[in-house]
N, C-alpha and C. Protein backbone atom coordinates (compact mmCIF):
# COMPACT_ATOMS: atom_id res chain seq x y z
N UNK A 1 -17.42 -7.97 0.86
CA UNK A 1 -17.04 -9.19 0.19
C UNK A 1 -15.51 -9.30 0.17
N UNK A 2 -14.83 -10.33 0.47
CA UNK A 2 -13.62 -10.64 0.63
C UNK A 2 -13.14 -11.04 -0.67
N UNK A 3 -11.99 -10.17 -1.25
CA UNK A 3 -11.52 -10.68 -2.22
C UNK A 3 -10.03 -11.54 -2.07
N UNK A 4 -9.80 -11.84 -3.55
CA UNK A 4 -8.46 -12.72 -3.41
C UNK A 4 -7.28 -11.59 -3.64
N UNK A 5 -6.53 -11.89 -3.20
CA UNK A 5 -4.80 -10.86 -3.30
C UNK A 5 -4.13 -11.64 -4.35
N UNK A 6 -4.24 -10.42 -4.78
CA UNK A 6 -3.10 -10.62 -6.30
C UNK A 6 -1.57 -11.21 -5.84
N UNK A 7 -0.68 -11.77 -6.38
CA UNK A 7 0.37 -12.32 -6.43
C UNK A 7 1.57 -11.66 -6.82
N UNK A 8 2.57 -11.80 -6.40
CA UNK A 8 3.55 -11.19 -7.18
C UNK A 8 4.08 -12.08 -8.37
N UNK A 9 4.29 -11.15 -9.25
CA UNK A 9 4.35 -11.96 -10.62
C UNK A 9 2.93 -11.57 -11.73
N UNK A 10 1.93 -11.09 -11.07
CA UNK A 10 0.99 -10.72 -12.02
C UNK A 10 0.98 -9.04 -12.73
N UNK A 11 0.55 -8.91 -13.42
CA UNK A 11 0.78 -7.89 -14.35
C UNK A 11 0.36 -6.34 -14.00
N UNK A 12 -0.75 -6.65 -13.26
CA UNK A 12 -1.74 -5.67 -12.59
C UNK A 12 -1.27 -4.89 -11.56
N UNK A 13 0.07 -5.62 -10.83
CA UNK A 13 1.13 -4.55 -9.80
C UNK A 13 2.22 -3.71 -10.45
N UNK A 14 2.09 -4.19 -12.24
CA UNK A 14 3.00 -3.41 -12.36
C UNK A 14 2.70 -1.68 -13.26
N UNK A 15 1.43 -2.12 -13.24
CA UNK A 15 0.49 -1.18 -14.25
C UNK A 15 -0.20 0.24 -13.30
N UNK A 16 0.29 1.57 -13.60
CA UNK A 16 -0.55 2.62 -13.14
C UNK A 16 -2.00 2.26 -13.04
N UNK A 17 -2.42 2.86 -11.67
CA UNK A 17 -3.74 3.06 -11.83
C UNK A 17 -4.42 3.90 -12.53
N UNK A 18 -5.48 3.77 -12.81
CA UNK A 18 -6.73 5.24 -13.38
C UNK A 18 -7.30 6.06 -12.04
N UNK A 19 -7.85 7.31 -11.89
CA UNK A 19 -8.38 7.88 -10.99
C UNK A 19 -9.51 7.49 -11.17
N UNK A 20 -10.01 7.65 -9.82
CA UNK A 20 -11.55 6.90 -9.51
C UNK A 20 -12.80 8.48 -9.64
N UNK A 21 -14.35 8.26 -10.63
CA UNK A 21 -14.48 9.51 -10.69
C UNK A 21 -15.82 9.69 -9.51
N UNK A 22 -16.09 10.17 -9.46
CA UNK A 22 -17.49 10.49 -8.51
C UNK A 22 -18.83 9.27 -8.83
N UNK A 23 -18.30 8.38 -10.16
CA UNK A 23 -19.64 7.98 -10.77
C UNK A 23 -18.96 6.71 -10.13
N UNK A 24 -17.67 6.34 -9.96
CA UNK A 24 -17.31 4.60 -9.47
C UNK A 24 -18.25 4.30 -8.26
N UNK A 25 -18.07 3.00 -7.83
CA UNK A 25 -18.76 2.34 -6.67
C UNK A 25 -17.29 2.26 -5.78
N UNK A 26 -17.07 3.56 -5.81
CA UNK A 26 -15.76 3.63 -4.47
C UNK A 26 -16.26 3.02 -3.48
N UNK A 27 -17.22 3.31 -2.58
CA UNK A 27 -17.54 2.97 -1.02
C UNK A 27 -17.54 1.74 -1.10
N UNK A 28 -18.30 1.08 -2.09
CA UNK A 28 -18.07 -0.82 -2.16
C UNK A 28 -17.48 -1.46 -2.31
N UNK A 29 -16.05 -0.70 -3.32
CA UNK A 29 -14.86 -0.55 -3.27
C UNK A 29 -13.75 -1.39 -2.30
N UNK A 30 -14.02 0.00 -1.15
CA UNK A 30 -13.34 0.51 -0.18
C UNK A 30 -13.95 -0.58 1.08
N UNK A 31 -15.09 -0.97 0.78
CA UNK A 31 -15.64 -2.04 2.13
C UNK A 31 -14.82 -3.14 1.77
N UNK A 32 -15.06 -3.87 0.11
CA UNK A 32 -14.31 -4.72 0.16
C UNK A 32 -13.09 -4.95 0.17
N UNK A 33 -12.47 -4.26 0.21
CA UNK A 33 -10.87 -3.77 0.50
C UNK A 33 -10.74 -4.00 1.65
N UNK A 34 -11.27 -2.92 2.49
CA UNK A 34 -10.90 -3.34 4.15
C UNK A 34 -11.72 -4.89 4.63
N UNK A 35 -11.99 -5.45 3.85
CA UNK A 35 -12.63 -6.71 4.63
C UNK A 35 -11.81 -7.64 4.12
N UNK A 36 -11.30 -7.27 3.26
CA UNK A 36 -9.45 -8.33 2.56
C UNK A 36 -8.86 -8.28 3.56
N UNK A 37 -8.67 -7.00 3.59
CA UNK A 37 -7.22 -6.38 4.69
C UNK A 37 -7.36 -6.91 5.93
N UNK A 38 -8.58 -6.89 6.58
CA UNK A 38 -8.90 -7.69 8.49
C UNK A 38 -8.48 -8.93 7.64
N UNK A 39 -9.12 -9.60 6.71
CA UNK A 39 -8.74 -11.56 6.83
C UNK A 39 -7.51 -11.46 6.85
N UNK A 40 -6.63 -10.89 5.93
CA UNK A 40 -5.65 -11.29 5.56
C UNK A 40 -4.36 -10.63 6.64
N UNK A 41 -4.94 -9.86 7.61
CA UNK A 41 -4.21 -9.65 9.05
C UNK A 41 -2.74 -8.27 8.57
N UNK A 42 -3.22 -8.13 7.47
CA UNK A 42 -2.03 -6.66 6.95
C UNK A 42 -2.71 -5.54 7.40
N UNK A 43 -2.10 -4.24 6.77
CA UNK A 43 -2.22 -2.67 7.67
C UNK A 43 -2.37 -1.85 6.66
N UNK A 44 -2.11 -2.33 4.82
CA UNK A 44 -2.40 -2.18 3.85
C UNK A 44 -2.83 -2.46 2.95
N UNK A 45 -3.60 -1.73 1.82
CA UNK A 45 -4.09 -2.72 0.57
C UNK A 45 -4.65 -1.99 -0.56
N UNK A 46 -3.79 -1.88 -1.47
CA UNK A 46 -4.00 -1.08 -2.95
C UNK A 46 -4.89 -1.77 -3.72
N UNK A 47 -5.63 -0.94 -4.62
CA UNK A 47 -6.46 -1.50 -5.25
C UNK A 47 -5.41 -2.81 -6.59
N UNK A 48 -4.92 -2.27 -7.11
CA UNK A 48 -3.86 -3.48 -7.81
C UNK A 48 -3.70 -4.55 -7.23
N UNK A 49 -3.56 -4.83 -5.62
CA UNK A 49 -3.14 -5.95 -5.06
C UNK A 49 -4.38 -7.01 -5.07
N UNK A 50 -5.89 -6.32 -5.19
CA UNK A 50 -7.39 -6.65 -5.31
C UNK A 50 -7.73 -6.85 -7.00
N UNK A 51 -7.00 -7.05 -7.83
CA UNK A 51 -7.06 -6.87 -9.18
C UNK A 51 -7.84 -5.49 -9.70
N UNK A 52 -7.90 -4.81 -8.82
CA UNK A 52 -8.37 -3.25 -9.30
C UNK A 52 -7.51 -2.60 -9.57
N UNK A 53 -7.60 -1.66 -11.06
CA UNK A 53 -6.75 -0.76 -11.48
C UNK A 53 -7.06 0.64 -11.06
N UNK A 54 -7.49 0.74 -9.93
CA UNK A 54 -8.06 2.26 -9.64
C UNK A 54 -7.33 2.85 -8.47
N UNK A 55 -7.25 4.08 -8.07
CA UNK A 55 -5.97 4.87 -7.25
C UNK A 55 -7.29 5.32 -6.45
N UNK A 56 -7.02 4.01 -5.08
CA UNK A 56 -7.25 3.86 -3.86
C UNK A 56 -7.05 3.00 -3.13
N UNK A 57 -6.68 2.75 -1.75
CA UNK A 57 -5.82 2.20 -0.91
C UNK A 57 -6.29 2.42 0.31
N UNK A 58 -6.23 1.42 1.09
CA UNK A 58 -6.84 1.19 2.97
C UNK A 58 -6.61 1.68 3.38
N UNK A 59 -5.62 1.59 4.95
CA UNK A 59 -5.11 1.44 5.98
C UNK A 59 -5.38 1.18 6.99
N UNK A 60 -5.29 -0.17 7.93
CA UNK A 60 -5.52 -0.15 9.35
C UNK A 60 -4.43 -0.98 9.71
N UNK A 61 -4.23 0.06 11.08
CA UNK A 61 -2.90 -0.55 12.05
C UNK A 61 -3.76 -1.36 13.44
N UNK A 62 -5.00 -1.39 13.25
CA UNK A 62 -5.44 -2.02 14.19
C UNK A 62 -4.78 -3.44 14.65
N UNK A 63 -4.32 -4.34 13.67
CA UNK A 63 -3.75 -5.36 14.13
C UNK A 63 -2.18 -5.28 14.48
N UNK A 64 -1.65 -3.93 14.76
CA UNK A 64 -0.62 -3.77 15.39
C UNK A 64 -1.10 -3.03 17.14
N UNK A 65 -1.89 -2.77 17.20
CA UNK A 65 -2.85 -2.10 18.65
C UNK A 65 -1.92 -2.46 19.29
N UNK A 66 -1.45 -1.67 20.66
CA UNK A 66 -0.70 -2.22 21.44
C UNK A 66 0.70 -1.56 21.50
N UNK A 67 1.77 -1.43 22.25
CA UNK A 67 2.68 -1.01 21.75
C UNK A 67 2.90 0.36 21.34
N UNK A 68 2.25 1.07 22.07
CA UNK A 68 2.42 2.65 21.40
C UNK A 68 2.05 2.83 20.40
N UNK A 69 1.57 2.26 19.72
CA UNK A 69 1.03 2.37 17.90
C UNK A 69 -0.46 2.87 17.84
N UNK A 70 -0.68 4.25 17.66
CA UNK A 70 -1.92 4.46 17.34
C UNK A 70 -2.75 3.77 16.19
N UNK A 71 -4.49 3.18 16.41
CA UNK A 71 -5.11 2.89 15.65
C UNK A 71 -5.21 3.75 14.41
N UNK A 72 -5.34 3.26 13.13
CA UNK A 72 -5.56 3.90 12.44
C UNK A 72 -6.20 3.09 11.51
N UNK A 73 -7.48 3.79 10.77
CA UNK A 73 -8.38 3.24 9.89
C UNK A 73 -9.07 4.51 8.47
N UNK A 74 -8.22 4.14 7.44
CA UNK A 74 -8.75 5.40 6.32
C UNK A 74 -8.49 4.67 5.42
N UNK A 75 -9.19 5.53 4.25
CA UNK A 75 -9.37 5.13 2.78
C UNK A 75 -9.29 6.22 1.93
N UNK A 76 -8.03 5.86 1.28
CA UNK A 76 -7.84 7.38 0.39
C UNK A 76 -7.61 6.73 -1.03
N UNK A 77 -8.87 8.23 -1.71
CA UNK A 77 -9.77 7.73 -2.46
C UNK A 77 -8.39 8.94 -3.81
N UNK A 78 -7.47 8.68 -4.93
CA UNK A 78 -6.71 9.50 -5.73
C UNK A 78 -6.28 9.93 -5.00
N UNK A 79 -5.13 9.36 -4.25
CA UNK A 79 -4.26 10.15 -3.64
C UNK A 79 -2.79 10.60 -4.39
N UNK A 80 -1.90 11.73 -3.39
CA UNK A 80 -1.62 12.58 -4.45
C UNK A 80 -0.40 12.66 -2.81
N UNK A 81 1.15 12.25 -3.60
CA UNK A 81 2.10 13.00 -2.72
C UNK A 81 2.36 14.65 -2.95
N UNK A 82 2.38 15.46 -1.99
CA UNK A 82 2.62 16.49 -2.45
C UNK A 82 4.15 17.12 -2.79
N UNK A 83 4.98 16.62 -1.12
CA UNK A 83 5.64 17.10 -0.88
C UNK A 83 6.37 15.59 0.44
N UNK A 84 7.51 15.79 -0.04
CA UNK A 84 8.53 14.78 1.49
C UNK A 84 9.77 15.61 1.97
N UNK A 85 9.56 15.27 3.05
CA UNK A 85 11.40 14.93 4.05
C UNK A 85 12.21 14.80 3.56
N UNK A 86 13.35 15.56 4.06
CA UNK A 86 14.47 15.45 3.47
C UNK A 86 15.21 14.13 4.64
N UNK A 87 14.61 14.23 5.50
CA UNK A 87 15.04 13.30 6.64
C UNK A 87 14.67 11.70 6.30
N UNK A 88 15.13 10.88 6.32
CA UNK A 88 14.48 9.48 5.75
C UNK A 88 15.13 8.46 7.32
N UNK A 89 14.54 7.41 7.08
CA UNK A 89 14.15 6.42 8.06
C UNK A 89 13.64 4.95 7.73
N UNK A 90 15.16 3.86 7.53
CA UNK A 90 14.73 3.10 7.83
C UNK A 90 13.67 1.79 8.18
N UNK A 91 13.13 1.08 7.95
CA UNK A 91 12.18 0.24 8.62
C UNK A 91 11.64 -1.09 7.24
N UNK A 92 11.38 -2.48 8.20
CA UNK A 92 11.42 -3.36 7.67
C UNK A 92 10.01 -3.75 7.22
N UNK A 93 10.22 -3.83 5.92
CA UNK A 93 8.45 -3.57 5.15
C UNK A 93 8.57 -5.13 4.71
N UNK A 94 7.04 -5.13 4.28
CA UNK A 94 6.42 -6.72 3.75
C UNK A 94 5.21 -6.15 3.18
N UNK A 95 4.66 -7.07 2.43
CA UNK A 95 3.57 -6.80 1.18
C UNK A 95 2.53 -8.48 1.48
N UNK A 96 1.21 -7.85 1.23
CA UNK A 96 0.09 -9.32 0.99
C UNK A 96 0.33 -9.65 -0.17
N UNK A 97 0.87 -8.85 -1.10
CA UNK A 97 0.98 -9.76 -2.46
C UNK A 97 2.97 -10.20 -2.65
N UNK A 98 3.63 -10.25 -1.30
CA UNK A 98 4.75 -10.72 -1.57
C UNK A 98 5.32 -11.38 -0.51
N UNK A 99 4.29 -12.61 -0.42
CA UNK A 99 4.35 -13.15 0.94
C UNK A 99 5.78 -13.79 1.72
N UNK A 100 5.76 -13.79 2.71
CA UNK A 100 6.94 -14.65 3.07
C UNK A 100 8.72 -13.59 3.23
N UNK A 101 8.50 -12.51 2.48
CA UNK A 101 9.72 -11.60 2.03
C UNK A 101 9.66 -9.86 3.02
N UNK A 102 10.61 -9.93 3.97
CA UNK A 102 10.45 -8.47 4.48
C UNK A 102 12.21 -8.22 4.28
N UNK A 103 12.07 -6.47 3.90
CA UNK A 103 12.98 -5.74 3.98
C UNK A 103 13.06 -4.40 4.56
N UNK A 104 14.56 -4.15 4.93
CA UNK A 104 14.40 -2.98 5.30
C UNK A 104 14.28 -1.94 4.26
N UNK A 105 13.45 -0.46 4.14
CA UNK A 105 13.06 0.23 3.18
C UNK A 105 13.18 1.20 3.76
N UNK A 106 14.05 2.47 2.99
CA UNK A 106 14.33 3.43 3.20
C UNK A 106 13.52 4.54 2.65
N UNK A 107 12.82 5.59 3.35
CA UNK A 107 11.50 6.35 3.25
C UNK A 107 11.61 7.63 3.84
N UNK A 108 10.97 8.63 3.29
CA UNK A 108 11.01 9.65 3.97
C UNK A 108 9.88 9.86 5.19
N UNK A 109 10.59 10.60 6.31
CA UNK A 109 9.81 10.74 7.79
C UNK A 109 8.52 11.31 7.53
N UNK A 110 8.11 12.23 6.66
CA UNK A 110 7.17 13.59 7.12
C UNK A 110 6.81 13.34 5.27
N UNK A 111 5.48 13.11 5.22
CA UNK A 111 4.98 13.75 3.84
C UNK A 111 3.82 14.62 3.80
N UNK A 112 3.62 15.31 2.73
CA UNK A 112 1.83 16.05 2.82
C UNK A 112 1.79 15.26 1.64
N UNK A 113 0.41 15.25 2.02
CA UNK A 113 -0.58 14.61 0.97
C UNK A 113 -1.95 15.14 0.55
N UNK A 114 -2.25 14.55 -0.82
CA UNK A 114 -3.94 15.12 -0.69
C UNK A 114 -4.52 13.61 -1.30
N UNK A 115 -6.18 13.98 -0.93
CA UNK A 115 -6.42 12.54 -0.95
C UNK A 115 -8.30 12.95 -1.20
N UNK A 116 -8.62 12.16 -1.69
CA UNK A 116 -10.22 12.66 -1.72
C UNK A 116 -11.00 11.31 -0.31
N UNK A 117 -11.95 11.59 0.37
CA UNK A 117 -12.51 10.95 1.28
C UNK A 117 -13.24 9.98 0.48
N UNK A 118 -14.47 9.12 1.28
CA UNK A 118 -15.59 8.89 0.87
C UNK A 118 -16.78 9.43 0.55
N UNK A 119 -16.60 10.72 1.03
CA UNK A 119 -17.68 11.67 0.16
C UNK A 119 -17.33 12.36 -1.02
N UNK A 120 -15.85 12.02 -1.37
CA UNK A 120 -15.60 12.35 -2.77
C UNK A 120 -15.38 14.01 -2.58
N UNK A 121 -14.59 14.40 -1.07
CA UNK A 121 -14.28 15.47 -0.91
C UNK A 121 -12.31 15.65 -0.77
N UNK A 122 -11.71 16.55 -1.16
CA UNK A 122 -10.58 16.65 -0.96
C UNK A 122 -10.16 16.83 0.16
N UNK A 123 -9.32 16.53 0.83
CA UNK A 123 -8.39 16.18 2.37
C UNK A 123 -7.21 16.62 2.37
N UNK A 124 -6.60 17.23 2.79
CA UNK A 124 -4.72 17.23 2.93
C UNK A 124 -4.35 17.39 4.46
N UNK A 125 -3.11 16.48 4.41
CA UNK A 125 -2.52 16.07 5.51
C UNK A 125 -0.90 15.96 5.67
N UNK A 126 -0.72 16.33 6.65
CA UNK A 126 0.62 16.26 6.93
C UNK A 126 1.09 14.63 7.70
N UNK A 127 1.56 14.20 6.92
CA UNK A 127 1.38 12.50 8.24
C UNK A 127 3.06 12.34 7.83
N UNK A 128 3.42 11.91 9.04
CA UNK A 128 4.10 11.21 9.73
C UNK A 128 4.61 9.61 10.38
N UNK A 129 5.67 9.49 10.50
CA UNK A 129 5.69 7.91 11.38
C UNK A 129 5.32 6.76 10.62
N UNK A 130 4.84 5.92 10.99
CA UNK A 130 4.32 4.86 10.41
C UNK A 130 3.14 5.16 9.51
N UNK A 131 2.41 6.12 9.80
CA UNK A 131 1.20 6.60 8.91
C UNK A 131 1.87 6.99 7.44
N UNK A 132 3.18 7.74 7.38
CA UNK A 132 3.52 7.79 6.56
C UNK A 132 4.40 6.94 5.84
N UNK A 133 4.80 5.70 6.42
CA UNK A 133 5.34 4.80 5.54
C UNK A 133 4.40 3.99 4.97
N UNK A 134 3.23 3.96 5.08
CA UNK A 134 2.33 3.23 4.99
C UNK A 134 1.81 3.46 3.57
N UNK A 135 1.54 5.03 3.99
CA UNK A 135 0.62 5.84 2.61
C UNK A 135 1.68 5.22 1.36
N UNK A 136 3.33 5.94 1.77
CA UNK A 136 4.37 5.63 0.60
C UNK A 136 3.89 4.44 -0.42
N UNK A 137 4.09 3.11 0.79
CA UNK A 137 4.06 1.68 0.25
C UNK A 137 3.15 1.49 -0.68
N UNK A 138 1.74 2.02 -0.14
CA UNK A 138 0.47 1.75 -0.82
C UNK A 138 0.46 2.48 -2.17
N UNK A 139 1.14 4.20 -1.38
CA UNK A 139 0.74 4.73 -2.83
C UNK A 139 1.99 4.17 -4.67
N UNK A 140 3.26 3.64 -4.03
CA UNK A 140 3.86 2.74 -4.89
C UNK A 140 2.87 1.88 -5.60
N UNK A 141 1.90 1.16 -4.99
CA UNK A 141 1.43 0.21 -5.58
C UNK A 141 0.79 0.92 -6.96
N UNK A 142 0.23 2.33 -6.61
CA UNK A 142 -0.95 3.07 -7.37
C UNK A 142 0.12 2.92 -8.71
N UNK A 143 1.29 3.09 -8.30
CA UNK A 143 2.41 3.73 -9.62
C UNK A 143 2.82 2.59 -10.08
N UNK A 144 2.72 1.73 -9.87
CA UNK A 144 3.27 0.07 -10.45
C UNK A 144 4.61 -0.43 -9.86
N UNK A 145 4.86 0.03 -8.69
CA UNK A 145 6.21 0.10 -7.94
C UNK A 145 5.84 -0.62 -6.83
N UNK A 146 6.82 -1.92 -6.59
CA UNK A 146 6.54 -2.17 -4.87
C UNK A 146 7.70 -2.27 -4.24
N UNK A 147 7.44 -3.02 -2.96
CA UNK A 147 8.75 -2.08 -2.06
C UNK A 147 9.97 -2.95 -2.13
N UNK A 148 10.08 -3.81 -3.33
CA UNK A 148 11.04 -5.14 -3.54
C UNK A 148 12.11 -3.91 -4.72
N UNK A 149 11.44 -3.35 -5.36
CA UNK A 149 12.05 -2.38 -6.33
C UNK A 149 12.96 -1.08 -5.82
N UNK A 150 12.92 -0.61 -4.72
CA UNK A 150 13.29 -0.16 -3.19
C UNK A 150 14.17 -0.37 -2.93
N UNK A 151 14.91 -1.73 -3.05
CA UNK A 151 16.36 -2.50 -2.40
C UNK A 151 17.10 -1.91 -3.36
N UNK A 152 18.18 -2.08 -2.58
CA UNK A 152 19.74 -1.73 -3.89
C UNK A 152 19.43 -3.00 -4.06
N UNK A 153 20.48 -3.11 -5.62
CA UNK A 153 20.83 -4.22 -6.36
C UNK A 153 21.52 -5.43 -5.46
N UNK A 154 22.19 -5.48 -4.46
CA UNK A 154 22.97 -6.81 -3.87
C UNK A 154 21.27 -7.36 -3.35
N UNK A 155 20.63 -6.54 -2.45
CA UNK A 155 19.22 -6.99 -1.47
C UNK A 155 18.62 -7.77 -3.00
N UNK A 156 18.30 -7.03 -3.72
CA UNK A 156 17.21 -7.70 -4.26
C UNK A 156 18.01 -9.38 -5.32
N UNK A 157 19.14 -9.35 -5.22
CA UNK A 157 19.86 -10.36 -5.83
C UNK A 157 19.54 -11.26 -4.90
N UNK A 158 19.74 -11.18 -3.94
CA UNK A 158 19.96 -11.92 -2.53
C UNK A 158 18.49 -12.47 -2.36
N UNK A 159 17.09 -11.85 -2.86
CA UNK A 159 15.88 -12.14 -2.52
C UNK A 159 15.22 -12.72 -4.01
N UNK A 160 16.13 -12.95 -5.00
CA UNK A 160 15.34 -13.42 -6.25
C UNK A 160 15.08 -14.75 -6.36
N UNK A 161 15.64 -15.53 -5.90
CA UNK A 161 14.97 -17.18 -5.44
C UNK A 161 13.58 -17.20 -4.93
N UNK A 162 13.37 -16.16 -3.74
CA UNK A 162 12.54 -16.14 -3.17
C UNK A 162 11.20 -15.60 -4.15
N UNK A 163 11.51 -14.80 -4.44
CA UNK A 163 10.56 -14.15 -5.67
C UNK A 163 10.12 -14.99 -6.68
N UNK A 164 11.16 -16.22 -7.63
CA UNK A 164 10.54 -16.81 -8.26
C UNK A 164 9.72 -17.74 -7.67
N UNK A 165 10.12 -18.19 -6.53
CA UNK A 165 9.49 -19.51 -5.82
C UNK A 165 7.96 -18.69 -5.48
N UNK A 166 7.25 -17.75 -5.45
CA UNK A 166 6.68 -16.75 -5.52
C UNK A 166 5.26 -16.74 -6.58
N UNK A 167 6.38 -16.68 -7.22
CA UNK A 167 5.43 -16.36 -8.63
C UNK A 167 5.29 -17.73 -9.53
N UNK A 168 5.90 -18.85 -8.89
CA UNK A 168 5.67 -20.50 -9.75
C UNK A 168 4.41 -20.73 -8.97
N UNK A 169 4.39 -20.34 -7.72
CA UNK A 169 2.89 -20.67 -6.70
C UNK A 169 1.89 -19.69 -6.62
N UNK A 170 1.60 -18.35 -7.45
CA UNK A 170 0.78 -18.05 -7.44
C UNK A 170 -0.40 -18.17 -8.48
């Protein structure tokens, strides 16, 4: 089932999630999540951005295919940074709940992570590249942080028109 994307300006992006326990309807969850994420043509999608307060989040780069960009399609169910890079990198991010607005966002290269699957089993991973700017973005959302909060102070001065015009239309 396709849901609606939260807005920027609503309350629910700025609020921690809860962990999800073995008894939630994660998997139905997680379908309708990724069936947001194909309509709405993004590569991410936190449960906050779905009006869910629960710590889990998509990913598919399928609609970047092409281009050297490996597919990628997961659902991490309480995820958990462990550890980052001291090396950081660059790159110009955008959000479904902050339409119209991309910046460049500065991130670390290399994180481990742990993450529980859909069988409600624990995972850890070392990811990299775009996989790992990805997890970052999403997992911000889990913390009530998005990637507009990221900019130094001149960027985000420079983008606050845009933001209210934003949040009068959502």
């Amino acid at each position: 089932m396709k849901m609606p994307i939260v807005i920027y300006g609503s309350s629910i992006l700025r609020k921690k999630t809860f962990e999800l326990d073995a008894g939630d309807d994660f998997v139905q969850m997680a379908e309708n999540m990724k069936e947001t994420l194909k309509n709405a043509d993004g590569i991410g999608l936190a449960g906050p951005q779905v009006d869910l307060q629960k710590s889990l989040f998509v990913v598919d780069t399928t609609p970047l295919e092409g281009g050297g960009i490996e597919p990628i399609e997961k659902v991490f169910l309480n995820p958990v940074i462990l550890n980052h890079d001291d090396n950081t990198t660059w790159y110009s991010e955008g959000c479904l709940s902050i339409p119209g607005i991309f910046e460049e966002v500065n991130r670390p290269e290399k994180i481990e992570v742990r993450y529980r699957d859909l069988n409600f089993d624990w995972k850890g991973e070392t990811l990299t590249g775009l996989e790992a700017r990805i997890f970052q973005h999403e997992y911000d959302h889990l913390q009530g942080i998005l990637f507009v909060d990221r900019l130094n102070a001149l960027r985000r001065k420079l983008i606050r028109g845009k933001l209210k015009q934003i949040t009068k239309h959502k």
